[in-house]
N, C-alpha and C. Protein backbone atom coordinates (compact mmCIF):
# COMPACT_ATOMS: atom_id res chain seq x y z
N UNK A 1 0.82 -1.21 0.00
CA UNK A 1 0.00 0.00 0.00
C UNK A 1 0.86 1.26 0.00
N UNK A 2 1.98 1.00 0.69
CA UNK A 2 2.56 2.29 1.41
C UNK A 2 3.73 2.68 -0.29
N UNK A 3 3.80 1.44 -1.19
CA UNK A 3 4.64 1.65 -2.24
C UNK A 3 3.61 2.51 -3.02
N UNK A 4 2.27 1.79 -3.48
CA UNK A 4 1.24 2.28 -3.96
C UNK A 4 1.36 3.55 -4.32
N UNK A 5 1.07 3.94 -2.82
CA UNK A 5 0.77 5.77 -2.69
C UNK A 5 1.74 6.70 -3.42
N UNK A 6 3.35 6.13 -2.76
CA UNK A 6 4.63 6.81 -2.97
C UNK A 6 4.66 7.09 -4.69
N UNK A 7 4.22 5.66 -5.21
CA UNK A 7 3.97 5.66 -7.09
C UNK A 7 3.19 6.72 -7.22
N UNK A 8 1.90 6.48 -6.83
CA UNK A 8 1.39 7.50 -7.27
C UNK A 8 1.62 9.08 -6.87
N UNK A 9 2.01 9.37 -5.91
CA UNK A 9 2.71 10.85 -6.06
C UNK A 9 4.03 10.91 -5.99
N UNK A 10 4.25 10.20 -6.58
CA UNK A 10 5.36 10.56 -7.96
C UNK A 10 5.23 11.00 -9.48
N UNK A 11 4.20 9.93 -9.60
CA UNK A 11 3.49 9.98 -10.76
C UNK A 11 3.15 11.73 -10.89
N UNK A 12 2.12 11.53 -9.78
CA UNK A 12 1.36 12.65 -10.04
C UNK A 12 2.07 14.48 -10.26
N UNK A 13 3.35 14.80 -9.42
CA UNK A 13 4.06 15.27 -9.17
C UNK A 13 4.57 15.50 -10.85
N UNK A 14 5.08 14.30 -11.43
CA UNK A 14 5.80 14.42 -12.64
C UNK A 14 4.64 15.07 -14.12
N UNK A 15 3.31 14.38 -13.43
CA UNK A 15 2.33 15.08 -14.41
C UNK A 15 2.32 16.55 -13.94
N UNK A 16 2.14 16.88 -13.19
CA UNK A 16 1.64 18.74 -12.46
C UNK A 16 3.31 19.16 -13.47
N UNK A 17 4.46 18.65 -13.96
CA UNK A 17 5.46 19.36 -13.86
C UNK A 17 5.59 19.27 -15.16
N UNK A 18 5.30 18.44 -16.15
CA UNK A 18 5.09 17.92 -17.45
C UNK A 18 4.27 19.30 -18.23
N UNK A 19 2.90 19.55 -16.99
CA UNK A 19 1.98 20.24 -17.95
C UNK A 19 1.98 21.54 -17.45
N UNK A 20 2.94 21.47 -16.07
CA UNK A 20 2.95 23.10 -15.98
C UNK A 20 4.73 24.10 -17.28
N UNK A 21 5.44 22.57 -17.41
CA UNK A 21 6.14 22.93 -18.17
C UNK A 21 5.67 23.08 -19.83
N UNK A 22 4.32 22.77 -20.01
CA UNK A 22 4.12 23.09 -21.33
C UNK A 22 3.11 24.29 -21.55
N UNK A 23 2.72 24.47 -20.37
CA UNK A 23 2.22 25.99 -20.08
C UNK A 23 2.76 27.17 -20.02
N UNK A 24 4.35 26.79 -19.44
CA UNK A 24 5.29 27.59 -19.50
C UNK A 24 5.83 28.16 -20.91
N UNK A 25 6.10 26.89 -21.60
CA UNK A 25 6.31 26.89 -22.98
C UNK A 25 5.61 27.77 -23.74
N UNK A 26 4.36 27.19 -23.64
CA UNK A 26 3.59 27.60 -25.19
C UNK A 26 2.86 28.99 -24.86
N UNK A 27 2.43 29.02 -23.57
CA UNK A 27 1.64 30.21 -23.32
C UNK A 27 1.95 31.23 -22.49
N UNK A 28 3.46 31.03 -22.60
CA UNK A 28 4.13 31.96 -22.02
C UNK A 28 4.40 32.28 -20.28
N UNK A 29 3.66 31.51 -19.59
CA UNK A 29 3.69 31.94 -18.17
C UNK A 29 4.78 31.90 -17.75
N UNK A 30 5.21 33.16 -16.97
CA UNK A 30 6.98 32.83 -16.02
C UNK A 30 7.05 32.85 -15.10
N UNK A 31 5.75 32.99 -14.87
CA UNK A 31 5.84 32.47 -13.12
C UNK A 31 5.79 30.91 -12.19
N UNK A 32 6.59 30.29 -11.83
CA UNK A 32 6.78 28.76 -11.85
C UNK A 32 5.60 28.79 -10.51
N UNK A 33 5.47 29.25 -9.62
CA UNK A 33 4.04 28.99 -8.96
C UNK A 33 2.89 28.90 -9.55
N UNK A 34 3.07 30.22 -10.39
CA UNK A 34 1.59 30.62 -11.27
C UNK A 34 1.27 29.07 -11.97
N UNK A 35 2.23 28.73 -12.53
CA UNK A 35 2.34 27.39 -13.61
C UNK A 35 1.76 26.08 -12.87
N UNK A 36 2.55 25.82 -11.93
CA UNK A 36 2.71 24.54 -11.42
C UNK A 36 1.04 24.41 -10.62
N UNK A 37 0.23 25.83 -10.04
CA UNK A 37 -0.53 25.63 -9.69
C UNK A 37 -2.17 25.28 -10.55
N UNK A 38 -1.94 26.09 -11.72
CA UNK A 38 -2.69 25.76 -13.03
C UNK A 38 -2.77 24.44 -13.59
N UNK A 39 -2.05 23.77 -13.61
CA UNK A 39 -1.09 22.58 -14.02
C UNK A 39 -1.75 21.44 -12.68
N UNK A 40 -1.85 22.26 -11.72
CA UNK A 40 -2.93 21.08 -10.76
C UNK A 40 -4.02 21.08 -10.38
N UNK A 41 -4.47 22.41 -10.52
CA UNK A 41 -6.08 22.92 -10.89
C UNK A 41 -7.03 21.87 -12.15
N UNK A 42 -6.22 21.91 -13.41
CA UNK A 42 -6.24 21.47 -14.86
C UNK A 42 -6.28 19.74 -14.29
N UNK A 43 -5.12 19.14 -13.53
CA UNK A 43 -4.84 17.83 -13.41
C UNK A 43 -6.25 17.33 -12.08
N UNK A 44 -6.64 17.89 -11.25
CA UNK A 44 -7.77 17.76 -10.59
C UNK A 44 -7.14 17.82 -9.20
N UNK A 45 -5.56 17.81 -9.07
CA UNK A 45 -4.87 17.81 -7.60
C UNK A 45 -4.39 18.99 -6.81
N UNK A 46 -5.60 18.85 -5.71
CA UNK A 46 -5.21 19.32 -4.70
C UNK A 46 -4.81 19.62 -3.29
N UNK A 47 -3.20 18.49 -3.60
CA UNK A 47 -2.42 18.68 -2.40
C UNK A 47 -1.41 18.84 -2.79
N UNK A 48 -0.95 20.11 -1.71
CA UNK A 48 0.04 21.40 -2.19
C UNK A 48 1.49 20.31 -1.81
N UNK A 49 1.28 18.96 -1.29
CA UNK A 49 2.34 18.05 -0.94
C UNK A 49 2.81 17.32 -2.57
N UNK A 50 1.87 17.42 -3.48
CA UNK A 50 2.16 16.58 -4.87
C UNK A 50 2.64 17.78 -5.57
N UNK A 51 2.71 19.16 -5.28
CA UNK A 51 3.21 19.92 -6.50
C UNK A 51 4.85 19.76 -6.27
N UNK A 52 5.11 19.78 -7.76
CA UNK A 52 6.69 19.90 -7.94
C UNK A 52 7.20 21.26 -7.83
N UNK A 53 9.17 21.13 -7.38
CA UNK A 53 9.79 21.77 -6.85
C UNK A 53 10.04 22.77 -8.60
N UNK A 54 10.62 23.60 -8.42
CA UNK A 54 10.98 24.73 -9.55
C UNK A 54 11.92 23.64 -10.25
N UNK A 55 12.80 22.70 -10.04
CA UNK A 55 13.99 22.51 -10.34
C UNK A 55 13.12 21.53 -11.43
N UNK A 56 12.30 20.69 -10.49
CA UNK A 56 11.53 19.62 -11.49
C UNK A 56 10.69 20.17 -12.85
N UNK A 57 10.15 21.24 -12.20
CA UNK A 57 9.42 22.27 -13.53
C UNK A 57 10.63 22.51 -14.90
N UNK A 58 11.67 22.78 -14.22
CA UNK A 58 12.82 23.68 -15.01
C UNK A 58 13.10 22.36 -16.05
N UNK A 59 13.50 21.74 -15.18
CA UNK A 59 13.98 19.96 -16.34
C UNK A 59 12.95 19.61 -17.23
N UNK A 60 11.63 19.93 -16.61
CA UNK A 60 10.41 19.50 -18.10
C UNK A 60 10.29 20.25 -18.65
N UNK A 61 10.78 21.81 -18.10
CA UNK A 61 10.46 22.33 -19.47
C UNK A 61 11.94 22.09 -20.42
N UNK A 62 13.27 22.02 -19.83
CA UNK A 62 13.89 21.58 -21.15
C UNK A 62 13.85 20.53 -22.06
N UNK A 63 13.10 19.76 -21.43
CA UNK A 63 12.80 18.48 -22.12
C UNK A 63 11.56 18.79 -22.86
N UNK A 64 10.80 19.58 -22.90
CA UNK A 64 9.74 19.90 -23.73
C UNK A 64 10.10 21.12 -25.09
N UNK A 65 11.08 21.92 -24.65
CA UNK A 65 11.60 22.67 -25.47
C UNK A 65 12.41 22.18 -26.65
N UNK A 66 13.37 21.04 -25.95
CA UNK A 66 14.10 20.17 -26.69
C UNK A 66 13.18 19.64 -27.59
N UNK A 67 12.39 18.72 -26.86
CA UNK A 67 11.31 17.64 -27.97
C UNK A 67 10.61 18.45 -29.11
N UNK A 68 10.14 19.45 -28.74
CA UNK A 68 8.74 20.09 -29.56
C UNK A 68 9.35 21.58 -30.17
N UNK A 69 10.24 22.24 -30.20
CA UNK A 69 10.37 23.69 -30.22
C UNK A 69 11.66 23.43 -30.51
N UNK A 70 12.55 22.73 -30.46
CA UNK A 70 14.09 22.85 -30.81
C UNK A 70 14.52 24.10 -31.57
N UNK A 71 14.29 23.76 -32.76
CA UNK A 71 14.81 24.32 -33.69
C UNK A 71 14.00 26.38 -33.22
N UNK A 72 13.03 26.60 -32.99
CA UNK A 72 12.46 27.72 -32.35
C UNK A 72 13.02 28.24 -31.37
N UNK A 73 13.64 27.31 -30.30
CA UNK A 73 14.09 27.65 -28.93
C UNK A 73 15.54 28.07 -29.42
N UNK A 74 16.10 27.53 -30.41
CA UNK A 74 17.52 28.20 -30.68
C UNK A 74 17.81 29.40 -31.35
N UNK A 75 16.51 29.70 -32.26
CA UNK A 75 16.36 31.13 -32.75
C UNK A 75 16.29 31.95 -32.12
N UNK A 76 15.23 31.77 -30.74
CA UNK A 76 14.49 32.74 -29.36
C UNK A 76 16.19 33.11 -28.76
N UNK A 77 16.49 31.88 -28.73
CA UNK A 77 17.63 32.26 -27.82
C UNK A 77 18.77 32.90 -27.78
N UNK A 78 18.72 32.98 -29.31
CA UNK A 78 19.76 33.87 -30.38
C UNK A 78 19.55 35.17 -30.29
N UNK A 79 18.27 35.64 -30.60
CA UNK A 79 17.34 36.50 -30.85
C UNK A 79 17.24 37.54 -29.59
N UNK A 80 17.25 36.93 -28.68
CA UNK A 80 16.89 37.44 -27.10
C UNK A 80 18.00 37.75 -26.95
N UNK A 81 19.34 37.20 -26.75
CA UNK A 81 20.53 37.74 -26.11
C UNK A 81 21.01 38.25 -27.14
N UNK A 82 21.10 38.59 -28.35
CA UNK A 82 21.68 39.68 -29.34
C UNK A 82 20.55 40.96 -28.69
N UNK A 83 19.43 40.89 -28.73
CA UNK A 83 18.62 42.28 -27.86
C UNK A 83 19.09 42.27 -26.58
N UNK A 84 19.23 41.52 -25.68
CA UNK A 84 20.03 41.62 -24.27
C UNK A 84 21.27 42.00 -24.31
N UNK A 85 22.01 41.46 -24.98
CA UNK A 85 23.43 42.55 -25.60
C UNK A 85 23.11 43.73 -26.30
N UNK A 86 22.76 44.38 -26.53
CA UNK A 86 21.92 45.58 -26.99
C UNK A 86 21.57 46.88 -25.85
N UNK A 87 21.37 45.76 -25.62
CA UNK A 87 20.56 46.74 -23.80
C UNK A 87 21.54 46.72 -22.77
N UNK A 88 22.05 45.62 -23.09
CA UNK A 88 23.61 45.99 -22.18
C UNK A 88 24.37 46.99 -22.20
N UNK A 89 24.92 46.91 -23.65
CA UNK A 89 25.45 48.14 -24.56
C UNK A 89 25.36 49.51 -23.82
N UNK A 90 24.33 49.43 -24.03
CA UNK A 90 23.26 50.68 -23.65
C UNK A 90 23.55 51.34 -22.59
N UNK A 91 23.31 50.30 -21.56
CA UNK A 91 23.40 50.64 -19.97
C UNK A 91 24.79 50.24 -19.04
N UNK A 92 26.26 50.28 -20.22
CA UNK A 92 27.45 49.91 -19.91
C UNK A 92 27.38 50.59 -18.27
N UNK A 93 27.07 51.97 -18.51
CA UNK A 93 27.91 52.59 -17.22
C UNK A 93 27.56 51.81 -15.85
N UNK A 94 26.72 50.94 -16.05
CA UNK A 94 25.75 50.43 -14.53
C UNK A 94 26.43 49.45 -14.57
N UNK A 95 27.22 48.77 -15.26
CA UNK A 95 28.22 47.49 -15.17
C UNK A 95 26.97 46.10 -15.64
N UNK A 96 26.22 45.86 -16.18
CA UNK A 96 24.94 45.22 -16.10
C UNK A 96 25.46 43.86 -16.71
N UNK A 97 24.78 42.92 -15.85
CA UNK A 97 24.99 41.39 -15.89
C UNK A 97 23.32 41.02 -16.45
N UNK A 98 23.64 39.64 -17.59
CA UNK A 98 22.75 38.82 -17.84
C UNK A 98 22.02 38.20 -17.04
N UNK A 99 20.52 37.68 -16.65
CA UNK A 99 20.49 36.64 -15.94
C UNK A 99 19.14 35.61 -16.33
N UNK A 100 18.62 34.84 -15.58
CA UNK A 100 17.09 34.46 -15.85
C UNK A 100 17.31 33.62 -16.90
N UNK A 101 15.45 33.35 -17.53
CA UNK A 101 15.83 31.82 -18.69
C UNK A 101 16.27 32.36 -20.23
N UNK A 102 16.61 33.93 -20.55
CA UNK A 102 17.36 34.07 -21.58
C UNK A 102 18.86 33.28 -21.65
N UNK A 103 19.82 33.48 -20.10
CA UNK A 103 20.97 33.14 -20.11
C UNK A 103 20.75 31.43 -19.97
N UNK A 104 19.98 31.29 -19.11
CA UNK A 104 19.68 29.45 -18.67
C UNK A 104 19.47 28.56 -20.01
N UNK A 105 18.59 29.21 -20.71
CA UNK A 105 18.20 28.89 -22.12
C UNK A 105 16.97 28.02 -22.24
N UNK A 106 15.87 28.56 -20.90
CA UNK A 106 14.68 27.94 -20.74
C UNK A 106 13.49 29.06 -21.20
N UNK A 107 13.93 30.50 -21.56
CA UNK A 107 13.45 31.63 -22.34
C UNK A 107 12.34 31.16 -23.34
N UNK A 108 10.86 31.21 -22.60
CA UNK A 108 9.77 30.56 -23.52
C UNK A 108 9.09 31.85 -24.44
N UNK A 109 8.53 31.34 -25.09
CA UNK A 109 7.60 32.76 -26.09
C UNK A 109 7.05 33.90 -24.96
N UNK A 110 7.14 35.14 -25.18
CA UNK A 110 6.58 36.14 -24.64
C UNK A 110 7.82 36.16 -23.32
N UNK A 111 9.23 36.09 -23.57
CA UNK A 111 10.02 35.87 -22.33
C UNK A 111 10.17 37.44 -21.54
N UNK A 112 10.51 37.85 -20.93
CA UNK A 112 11.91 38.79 -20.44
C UNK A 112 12.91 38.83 -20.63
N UNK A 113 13.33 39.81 -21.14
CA UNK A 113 15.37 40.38 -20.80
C UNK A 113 15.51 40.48 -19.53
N UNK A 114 16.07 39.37 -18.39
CA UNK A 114 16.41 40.33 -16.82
C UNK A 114 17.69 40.45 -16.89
N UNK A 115 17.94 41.64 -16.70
CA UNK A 115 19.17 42.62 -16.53
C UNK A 115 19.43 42.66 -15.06
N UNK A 116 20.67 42.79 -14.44
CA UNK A 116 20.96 43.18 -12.91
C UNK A 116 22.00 44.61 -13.68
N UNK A 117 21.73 45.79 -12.69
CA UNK A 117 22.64 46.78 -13.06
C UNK A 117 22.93 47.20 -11.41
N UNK A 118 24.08 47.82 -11.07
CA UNK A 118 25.07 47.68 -10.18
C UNK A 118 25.55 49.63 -10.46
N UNK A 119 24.44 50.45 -10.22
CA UNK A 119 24.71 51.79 -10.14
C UNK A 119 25.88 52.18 -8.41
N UNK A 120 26.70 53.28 -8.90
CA UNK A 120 26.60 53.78 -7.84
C UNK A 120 26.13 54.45 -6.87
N UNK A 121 24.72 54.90 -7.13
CA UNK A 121 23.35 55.59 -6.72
C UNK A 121 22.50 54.82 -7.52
N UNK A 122 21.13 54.30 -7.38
CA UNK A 122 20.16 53.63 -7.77
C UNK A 122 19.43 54.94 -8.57
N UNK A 123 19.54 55.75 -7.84
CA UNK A 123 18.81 57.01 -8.89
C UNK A 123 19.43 57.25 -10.07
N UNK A 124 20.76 57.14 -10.41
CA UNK A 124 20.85 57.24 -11.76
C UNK A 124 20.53 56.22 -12.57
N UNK A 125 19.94 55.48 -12.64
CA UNK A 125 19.46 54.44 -13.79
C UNK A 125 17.83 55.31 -13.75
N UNK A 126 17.09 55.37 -13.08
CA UNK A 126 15.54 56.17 -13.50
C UNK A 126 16.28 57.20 -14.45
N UNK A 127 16.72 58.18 -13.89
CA UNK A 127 17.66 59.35 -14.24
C UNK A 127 18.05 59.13 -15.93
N UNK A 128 18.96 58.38 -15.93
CA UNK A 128 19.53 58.03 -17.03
C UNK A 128 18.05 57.21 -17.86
N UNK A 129 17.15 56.77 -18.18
CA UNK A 129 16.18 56.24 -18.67
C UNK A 129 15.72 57.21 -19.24
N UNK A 130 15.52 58.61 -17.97
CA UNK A 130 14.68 59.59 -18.55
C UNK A 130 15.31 60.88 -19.33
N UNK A 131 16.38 60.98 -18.96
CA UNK A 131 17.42 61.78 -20.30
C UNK A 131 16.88 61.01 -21.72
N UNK A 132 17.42 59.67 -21.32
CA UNK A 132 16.82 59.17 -22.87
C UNK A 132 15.81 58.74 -23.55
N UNK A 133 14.51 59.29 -22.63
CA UNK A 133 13.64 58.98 -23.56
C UNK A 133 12.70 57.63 -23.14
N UNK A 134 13.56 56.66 -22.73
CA UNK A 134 12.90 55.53 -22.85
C UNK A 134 11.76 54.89 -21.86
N UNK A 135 10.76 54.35 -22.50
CA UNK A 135 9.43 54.07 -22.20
C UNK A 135 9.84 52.74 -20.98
N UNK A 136 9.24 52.95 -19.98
CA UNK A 136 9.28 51.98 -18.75
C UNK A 136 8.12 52.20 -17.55
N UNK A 137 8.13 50.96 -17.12
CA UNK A 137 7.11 51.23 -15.74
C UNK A 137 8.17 50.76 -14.64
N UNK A 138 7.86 51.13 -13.73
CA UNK A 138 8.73 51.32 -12.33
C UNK A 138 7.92 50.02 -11.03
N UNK A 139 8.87 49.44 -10.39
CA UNK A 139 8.22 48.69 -9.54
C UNK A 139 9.20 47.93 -8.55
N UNK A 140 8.92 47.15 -7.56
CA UNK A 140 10.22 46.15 -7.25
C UNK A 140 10.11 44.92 -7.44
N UNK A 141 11.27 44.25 -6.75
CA UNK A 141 10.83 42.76 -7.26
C UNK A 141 11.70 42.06 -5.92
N UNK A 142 11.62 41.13 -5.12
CA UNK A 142 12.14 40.48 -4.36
C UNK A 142 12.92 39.27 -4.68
N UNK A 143 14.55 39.57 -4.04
CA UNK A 143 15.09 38.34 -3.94
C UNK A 143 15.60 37.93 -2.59
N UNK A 144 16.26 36.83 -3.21
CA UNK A 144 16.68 36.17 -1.54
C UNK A 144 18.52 36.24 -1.84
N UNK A 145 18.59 36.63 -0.44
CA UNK A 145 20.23 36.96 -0.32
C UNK A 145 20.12 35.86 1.27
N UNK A 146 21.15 34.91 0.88
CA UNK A 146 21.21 34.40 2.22
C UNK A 146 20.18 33.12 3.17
N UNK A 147 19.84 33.74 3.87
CA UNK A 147 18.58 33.10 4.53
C UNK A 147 17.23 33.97 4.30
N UNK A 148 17.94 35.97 3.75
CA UNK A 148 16.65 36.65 3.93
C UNK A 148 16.52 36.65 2.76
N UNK A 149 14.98 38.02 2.65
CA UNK A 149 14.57 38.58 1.49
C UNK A 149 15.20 40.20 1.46
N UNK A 150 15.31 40.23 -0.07
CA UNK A 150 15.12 42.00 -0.06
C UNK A 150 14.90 42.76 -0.94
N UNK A 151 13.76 43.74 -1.11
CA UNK A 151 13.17 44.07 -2.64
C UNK A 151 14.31 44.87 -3.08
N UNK A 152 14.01 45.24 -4.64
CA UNK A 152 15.46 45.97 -5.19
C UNK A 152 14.22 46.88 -6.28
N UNK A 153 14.53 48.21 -6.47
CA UNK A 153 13.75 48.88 -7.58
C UNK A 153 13.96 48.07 -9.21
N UNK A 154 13.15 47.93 -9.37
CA UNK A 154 13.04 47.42 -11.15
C UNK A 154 12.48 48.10 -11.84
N UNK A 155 12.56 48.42 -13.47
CA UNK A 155 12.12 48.96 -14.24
C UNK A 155 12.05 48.53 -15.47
N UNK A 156 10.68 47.91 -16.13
CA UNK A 156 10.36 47.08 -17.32
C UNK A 156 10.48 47.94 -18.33
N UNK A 157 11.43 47.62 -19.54
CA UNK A 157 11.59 48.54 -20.23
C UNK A 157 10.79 47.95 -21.57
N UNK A 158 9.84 49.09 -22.09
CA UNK A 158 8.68 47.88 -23.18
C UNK A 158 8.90 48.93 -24.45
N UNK A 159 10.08 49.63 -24.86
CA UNK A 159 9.83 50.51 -26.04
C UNK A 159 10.42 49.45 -27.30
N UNK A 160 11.24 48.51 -26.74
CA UNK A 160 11.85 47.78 -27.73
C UNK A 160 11.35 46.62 -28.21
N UNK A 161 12.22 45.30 -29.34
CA UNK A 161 11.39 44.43 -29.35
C UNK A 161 11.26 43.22 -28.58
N UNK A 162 11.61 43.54 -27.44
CA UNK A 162 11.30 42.51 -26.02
C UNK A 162 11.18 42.95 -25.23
N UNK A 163 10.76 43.30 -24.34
CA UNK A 163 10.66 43.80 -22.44
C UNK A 163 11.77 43.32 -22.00
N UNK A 164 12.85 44.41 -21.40
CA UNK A 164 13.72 43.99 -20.63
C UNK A 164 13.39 44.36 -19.38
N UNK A 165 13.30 43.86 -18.51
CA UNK A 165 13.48 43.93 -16.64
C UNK A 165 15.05 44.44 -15.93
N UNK A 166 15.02 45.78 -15.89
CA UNK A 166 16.07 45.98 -15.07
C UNK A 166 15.93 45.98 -13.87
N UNK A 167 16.51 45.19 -12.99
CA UNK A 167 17.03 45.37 -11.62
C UNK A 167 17.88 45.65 -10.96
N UNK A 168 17.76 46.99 -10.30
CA UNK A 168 18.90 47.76 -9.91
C UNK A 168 19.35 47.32 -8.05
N UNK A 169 20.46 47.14 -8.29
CA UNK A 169 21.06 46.82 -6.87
C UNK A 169 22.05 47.69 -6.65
N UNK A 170 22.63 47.61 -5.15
CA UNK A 170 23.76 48.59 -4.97
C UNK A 170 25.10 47.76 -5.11
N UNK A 171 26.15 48.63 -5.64
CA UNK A 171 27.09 48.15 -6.42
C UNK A 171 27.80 46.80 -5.40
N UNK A 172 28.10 46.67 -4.00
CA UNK A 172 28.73 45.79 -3.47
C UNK A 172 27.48 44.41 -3.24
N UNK A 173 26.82 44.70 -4.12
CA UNK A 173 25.90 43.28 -4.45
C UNK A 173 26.45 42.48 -5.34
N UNK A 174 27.61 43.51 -6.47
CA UNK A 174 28.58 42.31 -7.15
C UNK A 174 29.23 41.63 -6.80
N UNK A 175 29.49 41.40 -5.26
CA UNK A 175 30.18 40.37 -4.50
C UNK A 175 29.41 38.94 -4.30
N UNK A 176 28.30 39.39 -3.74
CA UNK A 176 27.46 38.28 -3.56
C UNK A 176 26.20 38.47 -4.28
N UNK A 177 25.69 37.21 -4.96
CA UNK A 177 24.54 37.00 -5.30
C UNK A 177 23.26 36.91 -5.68
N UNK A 178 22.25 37.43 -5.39
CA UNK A 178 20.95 36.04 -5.27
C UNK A 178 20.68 35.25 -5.11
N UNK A 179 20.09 35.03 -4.66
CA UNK A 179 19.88 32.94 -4.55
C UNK A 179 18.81 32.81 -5.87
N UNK A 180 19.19 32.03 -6.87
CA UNK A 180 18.31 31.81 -7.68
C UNK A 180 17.07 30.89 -7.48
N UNK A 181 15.88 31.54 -7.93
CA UNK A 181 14.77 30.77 -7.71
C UNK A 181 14.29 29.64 -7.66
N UNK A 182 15.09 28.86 -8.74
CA UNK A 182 14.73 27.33 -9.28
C UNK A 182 15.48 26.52 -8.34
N UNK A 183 17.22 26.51 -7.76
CA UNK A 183 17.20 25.58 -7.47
C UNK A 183 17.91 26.35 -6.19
N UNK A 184 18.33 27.32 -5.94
CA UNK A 184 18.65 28.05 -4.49
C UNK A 184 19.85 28.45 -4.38
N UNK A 185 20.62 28.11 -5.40
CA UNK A 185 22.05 28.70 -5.42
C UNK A 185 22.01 29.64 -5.71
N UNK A 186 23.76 30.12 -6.17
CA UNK A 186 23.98 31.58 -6.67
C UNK A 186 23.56 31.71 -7.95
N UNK A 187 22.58 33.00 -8.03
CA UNK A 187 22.48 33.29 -9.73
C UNK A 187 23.50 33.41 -10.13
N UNK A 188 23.53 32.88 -11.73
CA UNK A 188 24.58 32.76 -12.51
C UNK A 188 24.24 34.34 -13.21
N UNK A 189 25.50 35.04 -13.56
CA UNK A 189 25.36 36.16 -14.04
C UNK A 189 26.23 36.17 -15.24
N UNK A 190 25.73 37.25 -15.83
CA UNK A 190 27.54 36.87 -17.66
C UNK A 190 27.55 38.61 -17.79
N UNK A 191 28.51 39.00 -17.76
CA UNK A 191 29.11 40.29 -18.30
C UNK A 191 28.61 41.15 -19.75
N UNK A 192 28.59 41.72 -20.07
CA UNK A 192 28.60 41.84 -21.57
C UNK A 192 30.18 41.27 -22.46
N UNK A 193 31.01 41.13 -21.95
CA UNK A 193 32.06 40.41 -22.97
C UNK A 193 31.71 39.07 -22.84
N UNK A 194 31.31 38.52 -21.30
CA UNK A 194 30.68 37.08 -21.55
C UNK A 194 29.54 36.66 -22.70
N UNK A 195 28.87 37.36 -22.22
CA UNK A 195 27.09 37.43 -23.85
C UNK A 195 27.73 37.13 -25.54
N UNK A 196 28.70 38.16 -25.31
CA UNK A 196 29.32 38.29 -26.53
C UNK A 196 30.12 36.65 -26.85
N UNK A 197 30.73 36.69 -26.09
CA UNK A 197 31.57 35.46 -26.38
C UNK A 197 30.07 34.15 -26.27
N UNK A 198 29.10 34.22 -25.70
CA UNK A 198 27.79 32.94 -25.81
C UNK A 198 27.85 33.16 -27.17
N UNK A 199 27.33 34.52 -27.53
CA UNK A 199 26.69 34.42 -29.07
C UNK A 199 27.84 33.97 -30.04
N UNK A 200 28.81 34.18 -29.83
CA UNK A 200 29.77 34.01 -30.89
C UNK A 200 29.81 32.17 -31.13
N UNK A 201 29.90 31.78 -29.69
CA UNK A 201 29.92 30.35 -29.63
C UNK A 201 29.00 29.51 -30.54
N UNK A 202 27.47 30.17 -29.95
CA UNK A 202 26.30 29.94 -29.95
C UNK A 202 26.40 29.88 -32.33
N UNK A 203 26.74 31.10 -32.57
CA UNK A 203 26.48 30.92 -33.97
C UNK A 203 27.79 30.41 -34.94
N UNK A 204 28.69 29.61 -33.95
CA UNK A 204 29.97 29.63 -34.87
C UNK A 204 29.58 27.45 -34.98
N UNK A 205 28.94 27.03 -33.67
CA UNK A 205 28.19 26.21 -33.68
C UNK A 205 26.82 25.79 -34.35
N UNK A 206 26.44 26.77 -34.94
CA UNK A 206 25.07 26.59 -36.31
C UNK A 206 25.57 26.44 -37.32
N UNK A 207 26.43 27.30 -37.22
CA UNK A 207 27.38 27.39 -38.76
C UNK A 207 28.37 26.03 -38.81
């Protein structure tokens, strides 16, 4: 009996993560709660003990991207970090690092650019936006440093042809981290000479 059960929420677990990863996929959702909970609404389960962890979501969706979208997911991904290098460009003086499923390469239709920028005053990035013009909404966003939380100002930038998410931190945050969402480590971050050197990789390998 007691194997029984364990099968079945496993089972069940791997379905909630299967179909919240093809929700992710196709219809764009990026929010892995938002997903995984739709995904068990849709499947008829509700115990918050059978939903899967981010990490399990993250693996189906590369395995769904892989299977069904390949050849799409390598264009997106091309596509996205040549505009994320772009916006880097842009915003050199803030020192700005890559991050999220553009760099991971789990970046589904309708994704985000998330940017981390590393001002020496947080006011000059609004500042600098609005010298130039560019169209954004203002807001925060919470991460985890450590054991805690701590919001950081963000600003969605929608004039171009993707929404980039800047998140502005204070500069001795380039020492340490984030804890990334999916599996709790350190976010992985890439430079703009790093981006550069992906894409180069990225298309010297198509070719």
């Amino acid at each position: 009996m007691a194997r029984q059960l364990n099968t079945y929420r496993q089972h069940a677990r791997l379905r909630i993560a299967q179909l919240a990863a093809r929700l992710m996929a196709e219809d764009g959702i990026q929010d892995f709660a938002m997903a995984k909970r739709k995904a068990a609404r849709q499947l008829g389960v509700l115990e918050d003990r059978l939903l899967p962890n981010n990490t399990e979501i993250a693996e189906a969706l590369r395995a769904y991207q892989s299977l069904f979208q390949a050849d799409e997911q390598a264009e997106r991904l091309q596509r996205l970090r040549r505009e994320a290098l772009a916006a880097m460009r842009l915003l050199d003086r803030f020192d700005p690092r890559l991050t999220g499923p553009v760099l991971n390469g789990t970046a589904a239709r309708y994704a985000v650019i998330n940017l981390q920028l590393f001002p020496d005053d947080p006011k000059e990035v609004e500042l600098f936006l609005l010298n130039r013009q560019l169209e954004y909404k203002p807001g925060q966003k919470r991460f985890r440093f450590g054991h805690g939380f701590r919001y950081v100002p963000v600003f969605l930038l929608i004039g171009g042809p993707a929404e980039v998410e800047v998140a502005v931190f204070a500069a001795t945050d380039l020492r340490e981290p984030p804890k990334d969402a999916i599996d709790g480590r350190s976010m992985e971050r890439l430079r703009i000479d790093q981006v550069e050197s992906l894409l180069a990789e990225k298309a010297a390998f198509a070719g």
